[in-house]
C-alpha atoms as a PDB file:
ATOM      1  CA  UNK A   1       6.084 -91.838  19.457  1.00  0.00           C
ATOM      2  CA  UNK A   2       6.678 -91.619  15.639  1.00  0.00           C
ATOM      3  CA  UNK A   3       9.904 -90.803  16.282  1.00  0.00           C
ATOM      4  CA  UNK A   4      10.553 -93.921  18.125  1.00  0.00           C
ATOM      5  CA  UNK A   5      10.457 -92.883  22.057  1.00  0.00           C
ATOM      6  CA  UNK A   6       7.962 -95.043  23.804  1.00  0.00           C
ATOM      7  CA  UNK A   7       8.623 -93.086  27.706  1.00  0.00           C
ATOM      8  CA  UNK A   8       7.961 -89.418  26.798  1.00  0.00           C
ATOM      9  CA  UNK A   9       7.831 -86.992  29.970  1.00  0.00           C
ATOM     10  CA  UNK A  10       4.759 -83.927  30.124  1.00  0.00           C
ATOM     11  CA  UNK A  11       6.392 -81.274  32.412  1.00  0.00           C
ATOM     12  CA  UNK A  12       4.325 -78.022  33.817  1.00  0.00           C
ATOM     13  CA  UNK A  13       5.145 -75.717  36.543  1.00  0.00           C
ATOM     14  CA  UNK A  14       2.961 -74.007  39.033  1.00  0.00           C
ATOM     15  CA  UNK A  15       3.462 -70.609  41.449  1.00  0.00           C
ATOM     16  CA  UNK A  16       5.589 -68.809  38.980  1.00  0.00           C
ATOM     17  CA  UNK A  17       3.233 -65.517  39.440  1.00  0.00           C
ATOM     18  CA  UNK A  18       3.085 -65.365  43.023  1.00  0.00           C
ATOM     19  CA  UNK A  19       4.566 -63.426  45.167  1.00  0.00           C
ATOM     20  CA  UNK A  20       5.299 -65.915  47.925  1.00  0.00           C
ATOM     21  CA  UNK A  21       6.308 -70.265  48.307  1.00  0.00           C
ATOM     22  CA  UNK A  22       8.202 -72.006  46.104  1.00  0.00           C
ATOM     23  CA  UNK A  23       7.796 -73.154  42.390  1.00  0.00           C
ATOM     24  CA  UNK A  24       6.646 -76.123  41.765  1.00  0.00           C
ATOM     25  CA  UNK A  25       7.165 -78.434  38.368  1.00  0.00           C
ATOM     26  CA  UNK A  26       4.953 -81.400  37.704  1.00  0.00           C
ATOM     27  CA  UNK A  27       6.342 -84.653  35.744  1.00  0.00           C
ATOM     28  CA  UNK A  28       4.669 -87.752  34.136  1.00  0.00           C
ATOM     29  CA  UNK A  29       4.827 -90.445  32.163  1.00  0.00           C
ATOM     30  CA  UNK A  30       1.857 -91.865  31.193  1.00  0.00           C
ATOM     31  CA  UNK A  31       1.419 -95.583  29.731  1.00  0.00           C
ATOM     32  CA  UNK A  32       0.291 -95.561  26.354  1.00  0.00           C
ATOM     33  CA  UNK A  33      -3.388 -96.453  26.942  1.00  0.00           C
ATOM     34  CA  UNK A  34      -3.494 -94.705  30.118  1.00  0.00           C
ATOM     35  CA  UNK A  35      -7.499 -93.608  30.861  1.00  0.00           C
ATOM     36  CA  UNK A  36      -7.478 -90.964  33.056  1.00  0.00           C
ATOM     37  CA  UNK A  37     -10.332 -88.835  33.479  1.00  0.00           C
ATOM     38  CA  UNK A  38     -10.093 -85.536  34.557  1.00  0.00           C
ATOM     39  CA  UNK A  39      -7.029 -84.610  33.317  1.00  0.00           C
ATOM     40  CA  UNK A  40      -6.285 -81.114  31.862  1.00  0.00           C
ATOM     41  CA  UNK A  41      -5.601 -78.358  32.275  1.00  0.00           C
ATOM     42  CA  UNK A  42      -5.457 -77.782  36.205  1.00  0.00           C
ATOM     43  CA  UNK A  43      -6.695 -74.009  36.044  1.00  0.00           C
ATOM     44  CA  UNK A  44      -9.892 -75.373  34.432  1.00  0.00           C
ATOM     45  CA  UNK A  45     -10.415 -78.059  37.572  1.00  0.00           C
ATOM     46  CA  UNK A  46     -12.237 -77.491  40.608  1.00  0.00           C
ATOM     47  CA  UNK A  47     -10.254 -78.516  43.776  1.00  0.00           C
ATOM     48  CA  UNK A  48     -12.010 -81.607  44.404  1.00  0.00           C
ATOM     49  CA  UNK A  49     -11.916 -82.330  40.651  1.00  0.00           C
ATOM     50  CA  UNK A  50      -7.661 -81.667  40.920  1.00  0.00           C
ATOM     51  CA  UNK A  51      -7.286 -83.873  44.065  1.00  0.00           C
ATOM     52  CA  UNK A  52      -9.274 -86.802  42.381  1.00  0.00           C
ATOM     53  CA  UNK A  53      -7.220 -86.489  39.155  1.00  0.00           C
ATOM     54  CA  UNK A  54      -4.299 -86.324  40.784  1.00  0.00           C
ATOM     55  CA  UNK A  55      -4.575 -89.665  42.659  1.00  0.00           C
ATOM     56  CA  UNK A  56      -5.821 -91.340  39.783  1.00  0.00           C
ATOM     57  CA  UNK A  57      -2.738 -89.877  38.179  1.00  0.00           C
ATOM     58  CA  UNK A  58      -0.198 -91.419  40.384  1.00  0.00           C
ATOM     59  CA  UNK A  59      -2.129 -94.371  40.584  1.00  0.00           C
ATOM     60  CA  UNK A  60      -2.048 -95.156  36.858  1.00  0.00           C
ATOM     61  CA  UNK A  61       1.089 -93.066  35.893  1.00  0.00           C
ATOM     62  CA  UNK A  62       3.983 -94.897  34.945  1.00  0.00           C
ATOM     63  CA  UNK A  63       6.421 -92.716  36.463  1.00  0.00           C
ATOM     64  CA  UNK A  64       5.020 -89.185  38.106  1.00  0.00           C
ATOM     65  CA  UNK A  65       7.598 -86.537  40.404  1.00  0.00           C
ATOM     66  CA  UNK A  66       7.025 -83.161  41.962  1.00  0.00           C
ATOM     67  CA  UNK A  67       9.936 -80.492  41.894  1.00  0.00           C
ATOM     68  CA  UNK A  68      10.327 -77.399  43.673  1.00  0.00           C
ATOM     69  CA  UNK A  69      12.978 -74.552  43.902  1.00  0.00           C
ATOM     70  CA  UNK A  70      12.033 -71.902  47.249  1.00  0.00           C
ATOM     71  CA  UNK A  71      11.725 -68.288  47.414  1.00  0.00           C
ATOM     72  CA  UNK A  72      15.208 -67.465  48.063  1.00  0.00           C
ATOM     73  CA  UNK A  73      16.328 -69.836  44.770  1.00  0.00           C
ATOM     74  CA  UNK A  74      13.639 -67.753  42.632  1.00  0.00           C
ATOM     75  CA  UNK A  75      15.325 -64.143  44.133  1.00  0.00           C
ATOM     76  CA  UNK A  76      19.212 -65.463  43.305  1.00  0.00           C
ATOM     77  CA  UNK A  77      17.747 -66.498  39.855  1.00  0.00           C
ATOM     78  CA  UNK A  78      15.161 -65.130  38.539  1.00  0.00           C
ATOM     79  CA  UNK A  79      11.741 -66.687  38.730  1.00  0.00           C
ATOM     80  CA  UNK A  80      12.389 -68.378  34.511  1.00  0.00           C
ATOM     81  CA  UNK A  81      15.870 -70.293  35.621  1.00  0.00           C
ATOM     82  CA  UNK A  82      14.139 -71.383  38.788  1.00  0.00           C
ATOM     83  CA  UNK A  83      11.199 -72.694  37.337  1.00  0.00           C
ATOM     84  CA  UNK A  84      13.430 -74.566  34.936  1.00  0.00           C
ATOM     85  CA  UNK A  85      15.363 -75.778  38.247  1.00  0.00           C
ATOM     86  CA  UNK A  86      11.793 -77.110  39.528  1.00  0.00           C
ATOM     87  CA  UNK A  87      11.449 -79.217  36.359  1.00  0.00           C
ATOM     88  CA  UNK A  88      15.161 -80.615  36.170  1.00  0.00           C
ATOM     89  CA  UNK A  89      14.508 -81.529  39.665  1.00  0.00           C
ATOM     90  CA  UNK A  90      11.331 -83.425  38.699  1.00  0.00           C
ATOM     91  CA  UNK A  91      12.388 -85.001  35.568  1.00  0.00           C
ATOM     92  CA  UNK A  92      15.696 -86.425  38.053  1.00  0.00           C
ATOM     93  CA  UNK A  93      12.681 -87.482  40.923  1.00  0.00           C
ATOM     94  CA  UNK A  94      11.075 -89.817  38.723  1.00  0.00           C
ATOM     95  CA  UNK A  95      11.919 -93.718  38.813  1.00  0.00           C
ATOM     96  CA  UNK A  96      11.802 -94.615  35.456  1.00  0.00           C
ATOM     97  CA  UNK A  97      14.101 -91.921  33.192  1.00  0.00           C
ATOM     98  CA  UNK A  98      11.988 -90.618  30.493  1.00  0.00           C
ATOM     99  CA  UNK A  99      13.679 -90.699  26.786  1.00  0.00           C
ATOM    100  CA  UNK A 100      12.299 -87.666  25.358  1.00  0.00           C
ATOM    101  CA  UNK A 101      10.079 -84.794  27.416  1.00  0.00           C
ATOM    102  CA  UNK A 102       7.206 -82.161  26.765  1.00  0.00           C
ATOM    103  CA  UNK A 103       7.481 -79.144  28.667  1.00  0.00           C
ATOM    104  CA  UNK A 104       4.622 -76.596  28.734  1.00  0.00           C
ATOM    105  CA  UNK A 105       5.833 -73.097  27.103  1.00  0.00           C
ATOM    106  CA  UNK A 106       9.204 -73.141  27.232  1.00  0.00           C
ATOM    107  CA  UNK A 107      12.887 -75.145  26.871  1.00  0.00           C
ATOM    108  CA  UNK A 108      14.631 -76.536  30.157  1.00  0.00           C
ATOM    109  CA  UNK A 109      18.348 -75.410  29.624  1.00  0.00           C
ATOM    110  CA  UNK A 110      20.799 -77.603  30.547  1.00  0.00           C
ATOM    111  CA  UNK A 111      18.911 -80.541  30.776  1.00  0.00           C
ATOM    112  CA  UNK A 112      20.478 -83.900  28.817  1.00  0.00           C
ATOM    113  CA  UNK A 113      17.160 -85.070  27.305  1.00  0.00           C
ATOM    114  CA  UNK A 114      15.815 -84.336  23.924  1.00  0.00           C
ATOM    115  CA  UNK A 115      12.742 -81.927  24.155  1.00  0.00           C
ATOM    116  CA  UNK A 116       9.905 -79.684  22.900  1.00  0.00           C
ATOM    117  CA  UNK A 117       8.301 -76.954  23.884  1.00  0.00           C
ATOM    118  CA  UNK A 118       4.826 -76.542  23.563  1.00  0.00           C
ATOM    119  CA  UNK A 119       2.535 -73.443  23.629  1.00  0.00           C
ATOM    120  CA  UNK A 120      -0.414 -74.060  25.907  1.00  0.00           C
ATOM    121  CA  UNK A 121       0.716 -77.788  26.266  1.00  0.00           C
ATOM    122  CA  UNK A 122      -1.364 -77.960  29.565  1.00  0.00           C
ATOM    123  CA  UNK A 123      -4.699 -77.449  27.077  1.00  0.00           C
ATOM    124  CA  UNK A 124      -2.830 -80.067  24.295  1.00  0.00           C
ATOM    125  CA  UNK A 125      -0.752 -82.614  25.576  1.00  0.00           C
ATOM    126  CA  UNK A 126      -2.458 -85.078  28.162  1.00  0.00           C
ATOM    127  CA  UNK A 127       0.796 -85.888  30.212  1.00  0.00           C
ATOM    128  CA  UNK A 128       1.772 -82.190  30.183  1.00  0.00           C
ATOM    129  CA  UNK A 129      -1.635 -81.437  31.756  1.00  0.00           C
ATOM    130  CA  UNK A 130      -1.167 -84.790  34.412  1.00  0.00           C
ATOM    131  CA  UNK A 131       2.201 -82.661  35.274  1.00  0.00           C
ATOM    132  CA  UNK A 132      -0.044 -79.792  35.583  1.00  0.00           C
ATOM    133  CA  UNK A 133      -2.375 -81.048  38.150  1.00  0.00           C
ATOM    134  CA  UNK A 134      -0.008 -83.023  40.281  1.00  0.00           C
ATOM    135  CA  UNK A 135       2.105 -79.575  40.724  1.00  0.00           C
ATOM    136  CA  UNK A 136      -0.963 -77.238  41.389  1.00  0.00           C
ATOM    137  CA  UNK A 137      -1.973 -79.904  44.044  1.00  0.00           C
ATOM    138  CA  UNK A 138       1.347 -80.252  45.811  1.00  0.00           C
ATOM    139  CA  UNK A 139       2.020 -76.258  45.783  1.00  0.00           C
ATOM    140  CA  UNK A 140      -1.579 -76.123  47.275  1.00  0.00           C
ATOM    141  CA  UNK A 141      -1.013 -78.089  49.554  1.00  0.00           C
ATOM    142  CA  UNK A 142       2.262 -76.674  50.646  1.00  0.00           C
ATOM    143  CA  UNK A 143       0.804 -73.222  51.012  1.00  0.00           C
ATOM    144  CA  UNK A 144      -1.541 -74.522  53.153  1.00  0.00           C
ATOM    145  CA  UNK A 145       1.056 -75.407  55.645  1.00  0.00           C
ATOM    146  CA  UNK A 146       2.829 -72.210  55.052  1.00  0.00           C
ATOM    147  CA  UNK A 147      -0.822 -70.754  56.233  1.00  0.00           C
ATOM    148  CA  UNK A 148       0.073 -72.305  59.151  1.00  0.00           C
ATOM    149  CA  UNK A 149       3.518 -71.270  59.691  1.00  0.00           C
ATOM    150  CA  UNK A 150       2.929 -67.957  58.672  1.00  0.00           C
ATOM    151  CA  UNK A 151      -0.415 -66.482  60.240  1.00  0.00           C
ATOM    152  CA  UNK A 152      -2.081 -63.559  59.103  1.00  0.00           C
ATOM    153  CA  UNK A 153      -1.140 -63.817  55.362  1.00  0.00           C
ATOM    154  CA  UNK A 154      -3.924 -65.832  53.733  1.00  0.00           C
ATOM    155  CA  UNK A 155      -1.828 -68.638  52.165  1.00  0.00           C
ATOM    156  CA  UNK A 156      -4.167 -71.132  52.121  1.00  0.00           C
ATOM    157  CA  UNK A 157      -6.622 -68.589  50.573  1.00  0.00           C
ATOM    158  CA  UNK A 158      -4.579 -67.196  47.966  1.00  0.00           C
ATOM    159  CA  UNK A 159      -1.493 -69.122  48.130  1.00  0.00           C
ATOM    160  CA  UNK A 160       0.624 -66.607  47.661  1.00  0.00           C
ATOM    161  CA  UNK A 161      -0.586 -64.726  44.565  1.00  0.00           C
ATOM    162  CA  UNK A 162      -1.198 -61.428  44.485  1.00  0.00           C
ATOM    163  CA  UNK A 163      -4.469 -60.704  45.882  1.00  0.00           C
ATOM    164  CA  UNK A 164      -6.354 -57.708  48.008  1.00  0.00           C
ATOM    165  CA  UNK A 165      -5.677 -59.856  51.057  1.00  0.00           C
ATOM    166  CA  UNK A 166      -2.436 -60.676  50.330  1.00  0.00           C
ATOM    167  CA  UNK A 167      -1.397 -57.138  49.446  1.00  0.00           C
ATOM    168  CA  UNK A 168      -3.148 -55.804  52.985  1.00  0.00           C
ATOM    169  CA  UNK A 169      -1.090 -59.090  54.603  1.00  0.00           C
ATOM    170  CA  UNK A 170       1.941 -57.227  53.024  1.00  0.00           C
ATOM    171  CA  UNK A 171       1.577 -53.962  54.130  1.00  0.00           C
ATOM    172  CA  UNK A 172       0.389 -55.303  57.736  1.00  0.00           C
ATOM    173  CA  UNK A 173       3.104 -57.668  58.895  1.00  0.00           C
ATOM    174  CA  UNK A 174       5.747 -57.090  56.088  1.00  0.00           C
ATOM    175  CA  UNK A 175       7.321 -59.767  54.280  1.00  0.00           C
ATOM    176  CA  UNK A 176       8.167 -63.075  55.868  1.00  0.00           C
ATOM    177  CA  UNK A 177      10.918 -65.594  55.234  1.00  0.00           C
ATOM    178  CA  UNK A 178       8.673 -67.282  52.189  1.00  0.00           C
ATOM    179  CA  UNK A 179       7.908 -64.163  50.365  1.00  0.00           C
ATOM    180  CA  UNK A 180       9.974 -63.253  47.137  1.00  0.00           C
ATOM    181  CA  UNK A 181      11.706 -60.837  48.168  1.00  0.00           C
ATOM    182  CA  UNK A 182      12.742 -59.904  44.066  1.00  0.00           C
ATOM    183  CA  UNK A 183       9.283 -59.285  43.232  1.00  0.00           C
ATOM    184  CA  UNK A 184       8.262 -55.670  43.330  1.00  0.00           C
ATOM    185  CA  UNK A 185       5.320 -55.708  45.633  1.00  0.00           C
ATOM    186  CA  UNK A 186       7.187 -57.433  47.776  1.00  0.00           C
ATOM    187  CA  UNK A 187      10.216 -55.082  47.660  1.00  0.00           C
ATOM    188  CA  UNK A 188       7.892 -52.639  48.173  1.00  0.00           C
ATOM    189  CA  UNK A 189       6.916 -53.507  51.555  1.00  0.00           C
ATOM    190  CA  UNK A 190      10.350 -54.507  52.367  1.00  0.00           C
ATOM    191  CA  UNK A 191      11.052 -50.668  52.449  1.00  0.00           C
ATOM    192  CA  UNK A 192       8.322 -49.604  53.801  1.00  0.00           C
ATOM    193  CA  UNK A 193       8.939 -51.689  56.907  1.00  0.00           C
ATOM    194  CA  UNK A 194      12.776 -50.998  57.137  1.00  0.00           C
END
């Protein structure tokens, strides 16, 4: 704001440790005397607490997009350049183009927007934490219908991290078209069943 931008961008990214679904990338702009409650950190929020903050969020944001880049983009890339693909893809969703943007952890490469990276900008940096929830809702959400394409895997439970269940899910049914098929457990199983 010092620096004279006045529509400043918080990006996050959620699902880059699981081992199945997409990536998704959170963006927002948020007015300048924006009041939101609950917003932070989404790992800190309950569910109920993330779905109420995240439709106050798009209620009161002044410009909010979800990004995603699937399992197949995250094993041609690697799960860094795809995650970076998710937040390009959300900066480019929202309606009004931000001057300057945020971004959790690290730099977006070859993106044509002055930016900073922040460590633990989800804990720091309100809009970067408003990115945070909207993602984590939408990839919940998503999982949940992958739960329902996909039987017998636990999505909806564990949405595709790499839990007990999900591990057992693995080495009952093998892999399915969602799962990453880069990622070692899931390589793993890929041999075992072949």
């Amino acid at each position: 704001m010092a620096e004279g931008y006045s529509l400043v961008a918080g990006l996050d990214e959620a699902g880059c440790g699981c081992w199945a679904g997409p990536v998704f990338a959170g963006a927002v702009i948020l007015p300048l005397d924006s009041r939101i409650g609950l917003v932070r950190d989404s790992k800190t929020l309950s569910l109920a607490q993330r779905e109420r903050a995240a439709d106050e969020i798009k209620q009161k944001a002044a410009a909010w997009a979800v990004g995603t880049a699937s399992a197949e983009e995250i094993d041609r890339l690697n799960i860094r350049r795809a995650a970076a693909l998710a937040m390009r893809r959300a900066v480019d969703g929202l309606a009004v183009r931000p001057q300057f943007v945020l971004v959790d952890a690290f730099k977006i490469p070859e993106i044509d927007l002055p930016q900073k990276n922040i460590v633990k900008g989800d804990l720091k940096v309100k809009s970067i934490a408003a990115a945070s929830v909207i993602c984590k809702v939408a990839r919940d959400l998503h999982m949940h219908e992958l739960d329902a394409r996909y039987p017998g895997y636990g999505f909806a439970a564990h949405k595709g991290y790499g839990t007990k269940v999900h591990q057992e899910a693995l080495r009952r049914l093998g892999p399915c078209a969602e799962h990453r098929k880069s990622y070692a457990p899931v390589k793993k199983a890929l041999t075992v069943c072949t």
